[in-house]
Protein backbone atom coordinates (compact mmCIF):
# COMPACT_ATOMS: atom_id res chain seq x y z
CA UNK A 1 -97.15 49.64 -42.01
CA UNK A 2 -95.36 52.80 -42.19
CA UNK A 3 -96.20 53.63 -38.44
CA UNK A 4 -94.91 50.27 -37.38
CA UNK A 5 -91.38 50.53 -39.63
CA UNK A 6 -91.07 53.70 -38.40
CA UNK A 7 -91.65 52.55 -34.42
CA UNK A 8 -88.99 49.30 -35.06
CA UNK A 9 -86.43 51.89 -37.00
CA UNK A 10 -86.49 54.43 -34.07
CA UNK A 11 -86.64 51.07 -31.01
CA UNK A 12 -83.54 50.11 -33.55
CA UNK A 13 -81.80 53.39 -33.19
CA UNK A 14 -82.64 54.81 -30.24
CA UNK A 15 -79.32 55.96 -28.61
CA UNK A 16 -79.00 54.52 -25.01
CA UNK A 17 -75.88 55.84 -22.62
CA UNK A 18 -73.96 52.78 -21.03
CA UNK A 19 -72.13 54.61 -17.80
CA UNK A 20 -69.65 53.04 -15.53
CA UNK A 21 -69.80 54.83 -11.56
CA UNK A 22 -67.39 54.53 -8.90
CA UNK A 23 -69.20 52.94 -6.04
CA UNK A 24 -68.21 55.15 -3.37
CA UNK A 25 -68.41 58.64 -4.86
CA UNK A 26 -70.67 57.73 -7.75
CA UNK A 27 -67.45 59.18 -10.37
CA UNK A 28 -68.08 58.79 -13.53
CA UNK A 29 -65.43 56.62 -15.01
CA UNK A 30 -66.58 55.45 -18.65
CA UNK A 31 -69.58 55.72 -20.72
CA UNK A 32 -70.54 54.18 -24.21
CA UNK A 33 -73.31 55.35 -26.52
CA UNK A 34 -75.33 52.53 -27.96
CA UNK A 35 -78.48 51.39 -29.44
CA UNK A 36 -80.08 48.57 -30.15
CA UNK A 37 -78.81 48.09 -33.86
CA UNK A 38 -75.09 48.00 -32.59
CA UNK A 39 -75.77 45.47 -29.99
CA UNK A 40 -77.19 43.31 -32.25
CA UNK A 41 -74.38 43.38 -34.85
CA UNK A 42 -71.39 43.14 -32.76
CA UNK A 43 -72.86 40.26 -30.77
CA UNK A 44 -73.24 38.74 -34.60
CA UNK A 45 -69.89 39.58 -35.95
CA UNK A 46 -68.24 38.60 -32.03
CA UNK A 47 -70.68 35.00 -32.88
CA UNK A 48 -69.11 34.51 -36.17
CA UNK A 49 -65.63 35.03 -35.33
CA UNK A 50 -65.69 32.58 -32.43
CA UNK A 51 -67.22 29.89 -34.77
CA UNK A 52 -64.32 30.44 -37.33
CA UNK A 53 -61.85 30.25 -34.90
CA UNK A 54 -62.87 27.22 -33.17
CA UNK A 55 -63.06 25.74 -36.86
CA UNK A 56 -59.71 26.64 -37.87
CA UNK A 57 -58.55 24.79 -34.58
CA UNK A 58 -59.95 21.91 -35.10
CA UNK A 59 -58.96 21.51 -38.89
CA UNK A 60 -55.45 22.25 -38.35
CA UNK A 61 -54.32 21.18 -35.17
CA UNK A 62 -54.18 17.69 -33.61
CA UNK A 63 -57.56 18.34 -31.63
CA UNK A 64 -59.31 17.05 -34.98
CA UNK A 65 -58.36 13.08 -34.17
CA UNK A 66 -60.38 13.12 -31.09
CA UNK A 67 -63.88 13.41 -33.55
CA UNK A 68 -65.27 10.39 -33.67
CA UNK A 69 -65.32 8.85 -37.31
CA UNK A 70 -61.96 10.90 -37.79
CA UNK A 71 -59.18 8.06 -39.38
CA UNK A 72 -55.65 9.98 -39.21
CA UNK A 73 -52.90 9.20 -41.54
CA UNK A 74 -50.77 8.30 -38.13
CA UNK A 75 -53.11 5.83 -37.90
CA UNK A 76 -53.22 4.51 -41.32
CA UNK A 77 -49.30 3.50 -41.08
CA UNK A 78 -49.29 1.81 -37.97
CA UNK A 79 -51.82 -0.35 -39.29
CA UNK A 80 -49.88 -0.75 -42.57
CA UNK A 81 -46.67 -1.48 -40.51
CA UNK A 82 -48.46 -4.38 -38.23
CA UNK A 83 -49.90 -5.70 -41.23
CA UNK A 84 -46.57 -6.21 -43.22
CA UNK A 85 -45.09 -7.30 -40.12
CA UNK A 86 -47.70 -9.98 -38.93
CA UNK A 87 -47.15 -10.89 -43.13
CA UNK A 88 -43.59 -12.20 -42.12
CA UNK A 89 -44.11 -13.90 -39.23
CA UNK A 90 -46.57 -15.44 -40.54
CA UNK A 91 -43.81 -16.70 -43.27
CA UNK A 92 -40.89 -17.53 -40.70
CA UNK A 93 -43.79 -19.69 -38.95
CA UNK A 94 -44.03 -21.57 -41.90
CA UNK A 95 -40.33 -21.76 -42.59
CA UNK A 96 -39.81 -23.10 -38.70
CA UNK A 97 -42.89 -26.13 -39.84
CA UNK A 98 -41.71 -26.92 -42.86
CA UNK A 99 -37.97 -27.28 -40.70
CA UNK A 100 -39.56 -29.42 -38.15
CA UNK A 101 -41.32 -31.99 -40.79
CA UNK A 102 -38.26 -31.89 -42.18
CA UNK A 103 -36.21 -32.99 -38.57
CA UNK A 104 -39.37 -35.39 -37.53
CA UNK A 105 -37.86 -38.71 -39.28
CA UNK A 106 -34.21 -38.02 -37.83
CA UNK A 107 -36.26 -37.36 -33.92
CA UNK A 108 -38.32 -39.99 -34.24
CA UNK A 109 -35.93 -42.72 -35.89
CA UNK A 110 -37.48 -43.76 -39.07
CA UNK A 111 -33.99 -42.86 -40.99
CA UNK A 112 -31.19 -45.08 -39.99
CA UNK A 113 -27.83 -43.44 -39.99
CA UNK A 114 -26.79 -39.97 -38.57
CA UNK A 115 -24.09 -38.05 -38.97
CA UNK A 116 -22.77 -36.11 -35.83
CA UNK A 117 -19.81 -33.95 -35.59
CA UNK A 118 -17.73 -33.93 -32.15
CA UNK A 119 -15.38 -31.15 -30.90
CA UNK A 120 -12.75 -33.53 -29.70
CA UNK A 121 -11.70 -36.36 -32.02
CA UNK A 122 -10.12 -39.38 -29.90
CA UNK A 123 -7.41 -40.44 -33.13
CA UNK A 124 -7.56 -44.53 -31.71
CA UNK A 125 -11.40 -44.76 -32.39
CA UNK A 126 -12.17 -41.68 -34.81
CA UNK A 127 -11.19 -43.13 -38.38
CA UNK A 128 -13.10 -40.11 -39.94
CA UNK A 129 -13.81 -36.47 -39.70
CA UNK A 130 -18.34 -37.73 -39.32
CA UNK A 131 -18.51 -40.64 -36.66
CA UNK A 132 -21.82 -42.31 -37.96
CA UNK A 133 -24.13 -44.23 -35.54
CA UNK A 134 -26.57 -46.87 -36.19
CA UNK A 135 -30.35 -46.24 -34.95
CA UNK A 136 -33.26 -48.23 -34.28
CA UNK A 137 -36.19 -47.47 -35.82
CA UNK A 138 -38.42 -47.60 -31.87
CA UNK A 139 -36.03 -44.45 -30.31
CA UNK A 140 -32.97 -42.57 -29.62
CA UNK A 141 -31.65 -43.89 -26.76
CA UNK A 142 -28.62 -45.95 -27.87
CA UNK A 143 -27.57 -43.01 -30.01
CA UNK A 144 -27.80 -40.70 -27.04
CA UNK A 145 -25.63 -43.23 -24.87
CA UNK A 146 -22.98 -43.93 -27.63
CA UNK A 147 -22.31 -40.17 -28.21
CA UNK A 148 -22.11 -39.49 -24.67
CA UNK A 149 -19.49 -42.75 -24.52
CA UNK A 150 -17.18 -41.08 -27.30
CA UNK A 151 -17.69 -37.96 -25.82
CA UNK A 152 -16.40 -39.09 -23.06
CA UNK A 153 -13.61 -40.77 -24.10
CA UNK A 154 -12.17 -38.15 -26.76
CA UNK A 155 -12.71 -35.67 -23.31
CA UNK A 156 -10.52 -37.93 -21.17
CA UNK A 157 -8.06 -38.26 -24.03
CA UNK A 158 -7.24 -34.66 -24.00
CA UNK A 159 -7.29 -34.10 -20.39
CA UNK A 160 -4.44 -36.90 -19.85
CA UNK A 161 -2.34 -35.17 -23.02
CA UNK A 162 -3.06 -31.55 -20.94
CA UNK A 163 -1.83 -32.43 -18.45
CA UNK A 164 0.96 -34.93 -19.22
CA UNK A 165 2.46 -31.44 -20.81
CA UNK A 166 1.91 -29.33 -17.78
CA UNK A 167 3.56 -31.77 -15.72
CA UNK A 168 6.71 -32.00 -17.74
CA UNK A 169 6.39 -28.48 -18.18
CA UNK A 170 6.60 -27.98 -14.64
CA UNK A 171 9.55 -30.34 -14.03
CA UNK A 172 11.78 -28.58 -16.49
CA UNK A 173 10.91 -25.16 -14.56
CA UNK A 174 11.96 -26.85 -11.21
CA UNK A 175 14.99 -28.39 -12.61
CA UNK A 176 16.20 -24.93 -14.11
CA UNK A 177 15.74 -22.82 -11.47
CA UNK A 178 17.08 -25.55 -8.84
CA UNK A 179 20.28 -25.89 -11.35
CA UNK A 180 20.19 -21.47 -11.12
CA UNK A 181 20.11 -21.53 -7.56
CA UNK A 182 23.01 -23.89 -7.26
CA UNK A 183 24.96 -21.70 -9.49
CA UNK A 184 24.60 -18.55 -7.89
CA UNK A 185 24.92 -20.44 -4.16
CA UNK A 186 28.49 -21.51 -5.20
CA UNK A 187 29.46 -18.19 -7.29
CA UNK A 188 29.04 -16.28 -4.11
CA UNK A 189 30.49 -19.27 -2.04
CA UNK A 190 33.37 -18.99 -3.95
CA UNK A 191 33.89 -15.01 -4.46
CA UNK A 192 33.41 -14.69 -0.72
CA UNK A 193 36.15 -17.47 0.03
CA UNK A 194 38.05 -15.44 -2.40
CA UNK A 195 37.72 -12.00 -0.94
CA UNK A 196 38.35 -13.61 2.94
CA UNK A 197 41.57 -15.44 1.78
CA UNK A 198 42.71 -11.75 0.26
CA UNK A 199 41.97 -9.84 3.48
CA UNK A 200 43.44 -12.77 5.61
CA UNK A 201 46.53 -12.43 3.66
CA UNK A 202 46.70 -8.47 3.70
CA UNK A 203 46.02 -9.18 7.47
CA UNK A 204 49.03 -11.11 7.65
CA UNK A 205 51.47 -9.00 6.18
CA UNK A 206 50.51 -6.32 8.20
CA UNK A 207 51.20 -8.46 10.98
CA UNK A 208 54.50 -9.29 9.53
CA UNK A 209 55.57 -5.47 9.32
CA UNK A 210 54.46 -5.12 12.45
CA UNK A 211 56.62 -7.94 13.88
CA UNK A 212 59.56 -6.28 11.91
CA UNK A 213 59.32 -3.07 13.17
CA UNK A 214 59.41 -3.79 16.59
CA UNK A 215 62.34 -5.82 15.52
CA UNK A 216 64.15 -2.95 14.57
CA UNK A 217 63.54 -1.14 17.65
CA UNK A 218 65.09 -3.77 19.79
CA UNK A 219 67.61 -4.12 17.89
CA UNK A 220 68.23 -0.13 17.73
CA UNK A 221 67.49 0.00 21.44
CA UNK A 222 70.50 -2.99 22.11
CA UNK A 223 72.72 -0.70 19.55
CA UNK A 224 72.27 2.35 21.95
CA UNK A 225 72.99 0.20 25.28
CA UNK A 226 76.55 -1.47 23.70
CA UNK A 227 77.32 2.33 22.95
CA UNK A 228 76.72 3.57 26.23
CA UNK A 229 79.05 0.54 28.02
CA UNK A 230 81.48 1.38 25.68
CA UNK A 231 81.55 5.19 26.49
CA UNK A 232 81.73 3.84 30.30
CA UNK A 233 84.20 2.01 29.76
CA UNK A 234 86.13 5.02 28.13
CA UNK A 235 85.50 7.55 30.75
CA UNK A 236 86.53 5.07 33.11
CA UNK A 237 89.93 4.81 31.15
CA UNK A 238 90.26 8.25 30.47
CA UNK A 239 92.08 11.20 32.76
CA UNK A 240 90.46 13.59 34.59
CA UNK A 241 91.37 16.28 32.30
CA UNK A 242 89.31 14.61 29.07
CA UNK A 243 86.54 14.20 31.65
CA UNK A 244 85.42 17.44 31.58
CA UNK A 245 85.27 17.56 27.78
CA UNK A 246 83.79 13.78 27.41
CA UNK A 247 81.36 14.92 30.52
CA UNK A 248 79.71 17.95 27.82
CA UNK A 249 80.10 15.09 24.72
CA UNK A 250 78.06 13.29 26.85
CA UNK A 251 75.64 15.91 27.56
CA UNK A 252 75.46 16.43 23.74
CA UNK A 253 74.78 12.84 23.57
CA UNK A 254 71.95 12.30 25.71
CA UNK A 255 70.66 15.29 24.06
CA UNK A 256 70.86 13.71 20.48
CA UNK A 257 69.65 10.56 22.26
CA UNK A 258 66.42 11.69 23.52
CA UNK A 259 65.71 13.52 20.10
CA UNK A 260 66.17 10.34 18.89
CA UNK A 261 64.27 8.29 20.91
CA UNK A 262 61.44 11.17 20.35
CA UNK A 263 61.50 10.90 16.73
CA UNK A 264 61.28 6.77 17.14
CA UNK A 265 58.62 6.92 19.30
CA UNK A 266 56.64 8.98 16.93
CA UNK A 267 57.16 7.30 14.12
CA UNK A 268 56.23 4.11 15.95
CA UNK A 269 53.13 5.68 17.39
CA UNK A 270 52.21 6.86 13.77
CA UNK A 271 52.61 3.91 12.10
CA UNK A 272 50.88 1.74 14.92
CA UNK A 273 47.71 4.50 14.27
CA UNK A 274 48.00 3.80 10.16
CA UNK A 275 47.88 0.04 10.43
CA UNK A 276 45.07 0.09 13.21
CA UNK A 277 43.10 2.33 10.76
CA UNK A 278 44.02 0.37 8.04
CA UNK A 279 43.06 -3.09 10.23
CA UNK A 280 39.38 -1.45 11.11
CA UNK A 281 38.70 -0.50 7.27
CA UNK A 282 39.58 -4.18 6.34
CA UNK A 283 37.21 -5.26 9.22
CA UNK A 284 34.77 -2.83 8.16
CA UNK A 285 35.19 -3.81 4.39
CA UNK A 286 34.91 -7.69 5.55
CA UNK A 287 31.72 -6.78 7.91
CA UNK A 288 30.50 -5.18 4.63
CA UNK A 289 31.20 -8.14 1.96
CA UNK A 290 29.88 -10.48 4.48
CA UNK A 291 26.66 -8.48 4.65
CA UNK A 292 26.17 -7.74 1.04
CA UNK A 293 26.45 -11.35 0.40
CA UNK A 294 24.04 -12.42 2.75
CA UNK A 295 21.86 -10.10 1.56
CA UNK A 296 22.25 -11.20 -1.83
CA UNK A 297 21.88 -14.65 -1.11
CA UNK A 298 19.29 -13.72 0.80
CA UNK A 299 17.54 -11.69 -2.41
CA UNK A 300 18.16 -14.56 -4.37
CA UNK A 301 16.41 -17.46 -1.97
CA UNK A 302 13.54 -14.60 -2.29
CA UNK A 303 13.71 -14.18 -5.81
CA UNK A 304 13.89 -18.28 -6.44
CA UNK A 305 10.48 -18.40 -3.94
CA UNK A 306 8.90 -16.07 -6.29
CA UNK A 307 9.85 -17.47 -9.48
CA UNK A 308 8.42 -20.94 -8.06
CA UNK A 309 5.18 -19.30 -7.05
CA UNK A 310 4.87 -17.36 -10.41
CA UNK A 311 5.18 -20.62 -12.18
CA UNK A 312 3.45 -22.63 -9.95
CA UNK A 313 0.55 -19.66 -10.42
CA UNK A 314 1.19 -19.83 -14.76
CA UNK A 315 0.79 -23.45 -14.29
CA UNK A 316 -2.28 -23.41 -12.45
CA UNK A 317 -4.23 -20.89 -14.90
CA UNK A 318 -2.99 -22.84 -17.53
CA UNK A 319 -4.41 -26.41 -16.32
CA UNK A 320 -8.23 -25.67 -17.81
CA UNK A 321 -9.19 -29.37 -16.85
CA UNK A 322 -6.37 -30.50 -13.84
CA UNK A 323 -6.80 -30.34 -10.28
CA UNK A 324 -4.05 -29.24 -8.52
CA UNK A 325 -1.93 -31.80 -6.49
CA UNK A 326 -1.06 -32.64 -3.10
CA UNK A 327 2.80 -31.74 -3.72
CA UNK A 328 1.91 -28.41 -5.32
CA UNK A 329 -0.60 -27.55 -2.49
CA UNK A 330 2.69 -28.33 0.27
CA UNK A 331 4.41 -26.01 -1.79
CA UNK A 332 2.20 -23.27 -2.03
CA UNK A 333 1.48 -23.86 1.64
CA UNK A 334 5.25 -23.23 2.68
CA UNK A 335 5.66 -20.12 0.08
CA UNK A 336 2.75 -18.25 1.83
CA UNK A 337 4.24 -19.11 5.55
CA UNK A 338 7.50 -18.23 3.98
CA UNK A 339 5.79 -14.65 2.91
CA UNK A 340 4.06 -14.16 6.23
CA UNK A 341 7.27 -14.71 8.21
CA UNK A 342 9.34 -11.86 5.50
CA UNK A 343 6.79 -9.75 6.01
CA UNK A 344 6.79 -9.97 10.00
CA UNK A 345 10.64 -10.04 9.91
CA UNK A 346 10.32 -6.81 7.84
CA UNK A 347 7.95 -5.20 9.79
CA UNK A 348 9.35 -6.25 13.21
CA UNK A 349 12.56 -4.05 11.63
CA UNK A 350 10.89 -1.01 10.66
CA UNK A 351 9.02 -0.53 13.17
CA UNK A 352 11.00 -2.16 16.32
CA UNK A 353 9.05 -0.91 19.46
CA UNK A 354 10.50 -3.30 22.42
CA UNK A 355 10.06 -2.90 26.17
CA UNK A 356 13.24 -4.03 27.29
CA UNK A 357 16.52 -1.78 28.64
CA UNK A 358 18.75 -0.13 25.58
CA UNK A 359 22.16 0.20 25.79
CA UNK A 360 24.00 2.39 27.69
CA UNK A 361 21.38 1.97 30.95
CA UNK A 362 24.20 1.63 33.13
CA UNK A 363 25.66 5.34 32.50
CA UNK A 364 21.96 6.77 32.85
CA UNK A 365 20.15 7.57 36.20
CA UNK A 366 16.26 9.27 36.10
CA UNK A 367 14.28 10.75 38.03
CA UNK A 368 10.46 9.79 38.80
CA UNK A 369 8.17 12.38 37.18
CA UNK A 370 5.60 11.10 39.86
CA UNK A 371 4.35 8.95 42.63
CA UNK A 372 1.39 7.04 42.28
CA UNK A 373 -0.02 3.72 41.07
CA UNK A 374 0.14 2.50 37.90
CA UNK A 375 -3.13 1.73 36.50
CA UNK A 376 -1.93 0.79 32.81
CA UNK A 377 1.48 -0.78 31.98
CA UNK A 378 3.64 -0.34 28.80
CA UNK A 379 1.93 -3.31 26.42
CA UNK A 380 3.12 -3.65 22.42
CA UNK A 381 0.33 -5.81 21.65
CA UNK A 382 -2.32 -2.79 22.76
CA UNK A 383 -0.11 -0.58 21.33
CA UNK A 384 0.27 1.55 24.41
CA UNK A 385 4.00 2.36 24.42
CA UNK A 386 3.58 4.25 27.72
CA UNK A 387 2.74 4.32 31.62
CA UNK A 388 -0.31 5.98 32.73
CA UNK A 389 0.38 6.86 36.78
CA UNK A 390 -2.66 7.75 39.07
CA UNK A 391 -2.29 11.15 40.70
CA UNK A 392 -4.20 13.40 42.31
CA UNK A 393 -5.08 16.64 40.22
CA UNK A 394 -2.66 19.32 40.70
CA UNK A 395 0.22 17.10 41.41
CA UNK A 396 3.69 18.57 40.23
CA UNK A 397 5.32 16.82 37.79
CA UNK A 398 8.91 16.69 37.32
CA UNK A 399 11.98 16.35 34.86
CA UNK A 400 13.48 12.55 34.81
CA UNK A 401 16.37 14.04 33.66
CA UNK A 402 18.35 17.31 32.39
CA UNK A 403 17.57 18.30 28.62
CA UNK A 404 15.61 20.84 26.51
CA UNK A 405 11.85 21.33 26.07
CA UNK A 406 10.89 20.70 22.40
CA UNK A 407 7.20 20.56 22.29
CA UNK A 408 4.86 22.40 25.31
CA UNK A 409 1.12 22.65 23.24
CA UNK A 410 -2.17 22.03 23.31
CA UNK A 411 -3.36 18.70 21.36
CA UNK A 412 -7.24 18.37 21.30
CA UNK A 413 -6.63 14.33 21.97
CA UNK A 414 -4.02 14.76 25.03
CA UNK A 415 -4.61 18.08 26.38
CA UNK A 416 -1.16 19.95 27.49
CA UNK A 417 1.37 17.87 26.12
CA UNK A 418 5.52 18.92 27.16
CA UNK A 419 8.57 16.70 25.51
CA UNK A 420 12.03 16.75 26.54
CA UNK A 421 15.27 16.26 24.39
CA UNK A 422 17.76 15.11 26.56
CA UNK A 423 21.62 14.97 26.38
CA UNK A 424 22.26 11.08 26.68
CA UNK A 425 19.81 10.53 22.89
CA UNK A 426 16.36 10.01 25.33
CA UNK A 427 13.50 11.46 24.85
CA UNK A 428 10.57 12.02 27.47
CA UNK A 429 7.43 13.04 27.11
CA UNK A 430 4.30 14.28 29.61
CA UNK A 431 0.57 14.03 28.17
CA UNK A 432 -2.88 15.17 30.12
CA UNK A 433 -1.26 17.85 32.17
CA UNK A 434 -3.67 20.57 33.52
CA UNK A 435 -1.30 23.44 32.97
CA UNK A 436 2.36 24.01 31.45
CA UNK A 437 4.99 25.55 33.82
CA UNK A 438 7.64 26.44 31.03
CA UNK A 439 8.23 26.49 27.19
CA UNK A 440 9.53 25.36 24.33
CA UNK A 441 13.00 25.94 23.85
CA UNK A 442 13.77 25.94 27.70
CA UNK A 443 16.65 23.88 29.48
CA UNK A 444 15.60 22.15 32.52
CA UNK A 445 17.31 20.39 35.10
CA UNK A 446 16.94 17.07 36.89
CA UNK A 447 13.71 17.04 39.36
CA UNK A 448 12.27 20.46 38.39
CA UNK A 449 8.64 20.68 38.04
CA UNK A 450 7.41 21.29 34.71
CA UNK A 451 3.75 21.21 34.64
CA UNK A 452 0.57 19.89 36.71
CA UNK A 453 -0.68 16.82 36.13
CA UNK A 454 -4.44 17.01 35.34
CA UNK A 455 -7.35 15.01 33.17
CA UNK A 456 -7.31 17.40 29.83
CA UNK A 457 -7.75 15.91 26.39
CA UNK A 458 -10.42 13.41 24.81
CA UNK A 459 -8.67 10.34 25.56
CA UNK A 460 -8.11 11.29 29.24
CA UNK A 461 -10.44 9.07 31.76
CA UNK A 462 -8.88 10.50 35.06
CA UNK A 463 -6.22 12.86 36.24
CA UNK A 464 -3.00 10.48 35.52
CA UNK A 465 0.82 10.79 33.92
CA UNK A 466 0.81 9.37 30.35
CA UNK A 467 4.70 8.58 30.12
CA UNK A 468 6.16 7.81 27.31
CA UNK A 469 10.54 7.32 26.92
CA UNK A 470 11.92 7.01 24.06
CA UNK A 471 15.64 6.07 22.63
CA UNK A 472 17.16 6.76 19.60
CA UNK A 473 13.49 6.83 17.65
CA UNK A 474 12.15 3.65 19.30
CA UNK A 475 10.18 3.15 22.44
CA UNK A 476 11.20 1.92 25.69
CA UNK A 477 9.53 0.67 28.82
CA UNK A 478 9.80 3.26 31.49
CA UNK A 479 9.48 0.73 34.39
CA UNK A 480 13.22 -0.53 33.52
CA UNK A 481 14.46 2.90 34.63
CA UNK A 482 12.30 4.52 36.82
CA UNK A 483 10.44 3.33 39.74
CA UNK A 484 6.83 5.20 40.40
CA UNK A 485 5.63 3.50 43.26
């Protein structure tokens, strides 16, 4: 027994040497000493710690609910909750039963008077607040078809009231702003009669002053000729010795004569200036009133429209049950043509593109940039307020008239682009060109070449002239002036 303790104690402790080697140069790296004995008692202690560990995981962390058998308090609530929960609807089914026994008698007809409220009480029919209604004991039918009757009725009741008041309403509205209109119409009827009798009157005394003064003149002028007969008369009487003397009074007197006559005529002059300035600020003035009160009235047929169309609109929302009429549809009908044509009149005056000769043609002469065909034609509608001319590339193209160049760039949409300022308020200007011959800020003359004509830009399809002439901010056709082919 000894021998055999002995053998296991020495198998138990005999020391083995556990040597890592480097593969390639067989290096020692590591080495352990170990025996049997150590093996065995870390693999048990490394055993039992893994076994703890796992248990301590599954005790306190949420891995534990997925053991079967395992009932989590989680759990235990929801069930709680569902159960309390199914517990009252179980008691609001019963409530809605014991509701529906309750209604059964009044659905089927087995009591004999109901009691129904209505929103709208018709005051002829309705002698209380509850209109009861008989029932049959077999169904529900007549009940159903004398509610709907009064329902009906009290309905149509209200709408006639509703719009009885929206019609008188309405009427009022018209009168009063028909009766406002009036007003104003002969306000400004009468201030302007007013205001023309005061500057006809002013007119006229003007007039009258005028008609005075040259009255004065003759008379001054008749004065003058009666005092030169006379003096005649007395040289003719005189001797030959007083000649000599009256001969220098005379001289004198032609001299004071013509000084007079000077001063007259500037007086007269200066006076006839005042009362033609004054006549052309009365005309102005008048010119002025008259346009400030057609404006006005003008503002106030406008503001009249709108008034009727706000109402009209008030009206409308406030009509919950009336259809609007064939009147009020004519009206509205004429207020929106009436809008449409403002806002065309308005328009057409802002922007006021036309392709017909300006004023002042007669005094202006222009050259032809170019010679070619013209492929398209000044046209408002397409909104091309220009001429585009055929050329061939490299054509010159010329001045239409003396000025100075305000614009020679580059635009990415019309290539070389050159504009001309000229002296008479027209303004010319030469898109596509292939290259520019001068730049801004130079004066050119009448016929001298400028640029060549070429198909730069996006918008270019060819080589072509796009010529454009404008006046005083507005466009003009170029054809009127200027003949390319």
């Amino acid at each position: 027994m000894k021998k055999t303790k002995s053998k296991l104690k020495s198998k138990l402790t005999k020391k083995f040497r556990l040597v890592v080697l480097n593969e390639a140069s067989f290096e020692e790296r590591f080495s352990f000493k170990l025996t049997r004995l150590n093996v065995f008692v870390f693999g048990g202690v490394f055993s039992i710690l893994l076994v703890g560990i796992t248990v301590f995981i599954i005790a306190f962390t949420p891995i534990k609910e997925y053991i079967p058998g395992y009932s989590s308090t989680k759990l235990k609530k929801q069930a709680s909750f569902l159960f309390y929960k199914v517990d009252s609807l179980q008691a609001q089914v019963n409530t809605l039963t014991k509701f529906t026994a309750a209604m059964r008698p009044i659905l089927v007809g087995e009591d004999t008077i109901v009691d129904v409220d209505l929103p709208y009480k018709n005051l002829e029919t309705a002698s209380s607040e509850n209109l009861k209604f008989p029932v049959r004991n077999d169904s529900i039918a007549s009940l159903i078809a004398k509610v709907r009757k009064e329902m009906d009725s009290t309905y149509k009741a209200y709408y006639k009231n509703e719009t009885n008041l929206l019609q008188k309403k309405h009427q009022g509205v018209e009168v009063s702003l028909q009766d406002l209109h009036k007003k104003n119409l002969e306000e400004l009827k009468l201030s302007f009669e007013t205001t023309v009798e005061q500057q006809r009157d002013s007119i006229q005394k003007l007039q009258l002053q005028l008609l005075d003064n040259t009255k004065q003149i003759s008379a001054l002028n008749k004065q003058m000729a009666l005092k030169e007969i006379e003096a005649k008369h007395n040289l003719q009487s005189l001797s030959k010795d007083n000649k000599k003397a009256i001969s220098s009074q005379e001289k004198n007197t032609e001299q004071v004569k013509k000084e007079l006559r000077n001063l007259l005529e500037k007086e007269y002059r200066e006076n006839e200036k005042n009362l033609v300035a004054l006549h052309e600020k009365e005309l102005t003035q008048l010119n002025a009133t008259l346009f400030s009160k057609e404006a006005v009235i003008d503002s106030l047929t406008f503001q009249l429209v709108a008034q009727q169309q706000k109402k009209i609109g008030e009206l409308a929302n406030e009509k919950p049950f009336k259809e609007v009429d064939k009147a009020d549809e004519e009206a509205l009908v004429i207020s929106s043509k009436d809008s449409i044509f403002r806002e065309e009149v308005e328009r057409q005056d802002r922007f006021n593109l036309f392709d017909f000769e300006t004023s002042h043609k007669d005094d202006v002469v222009f050259f032809a940039p170019v010679k070619g065909i013209i492929t398209d034609g000044f046209d408002v509608k397409e909104k091309h307020f220009a001429v585009d001319v055929a050329v061939t590339k490299g054509t010159g193209v010329k001045a239409v008239a003396d000025g100075t160049i305000i614009f020679a760039e580059w635009n990415a949409e019309t290539g070389y682009v050159v504009i001309i300022e000229h002296t008479n308020k027209y303004v010319s200007v030469y898109k596509h060109n292939e290259t520019l011959y001068r730049n801004q800020g130079d004066l050119v003359k009448s016929g001298e070449v400028i640029s060549m004509a070429g198909s730069t830009g996006e918008y270019s399809t060819g080589p072509h002239l796009h010529f454009e002439m404008w006046y005083q901010g507005y466009s003009v056709n170029p054809t009127n002036f200027i003949e390319f082919e």
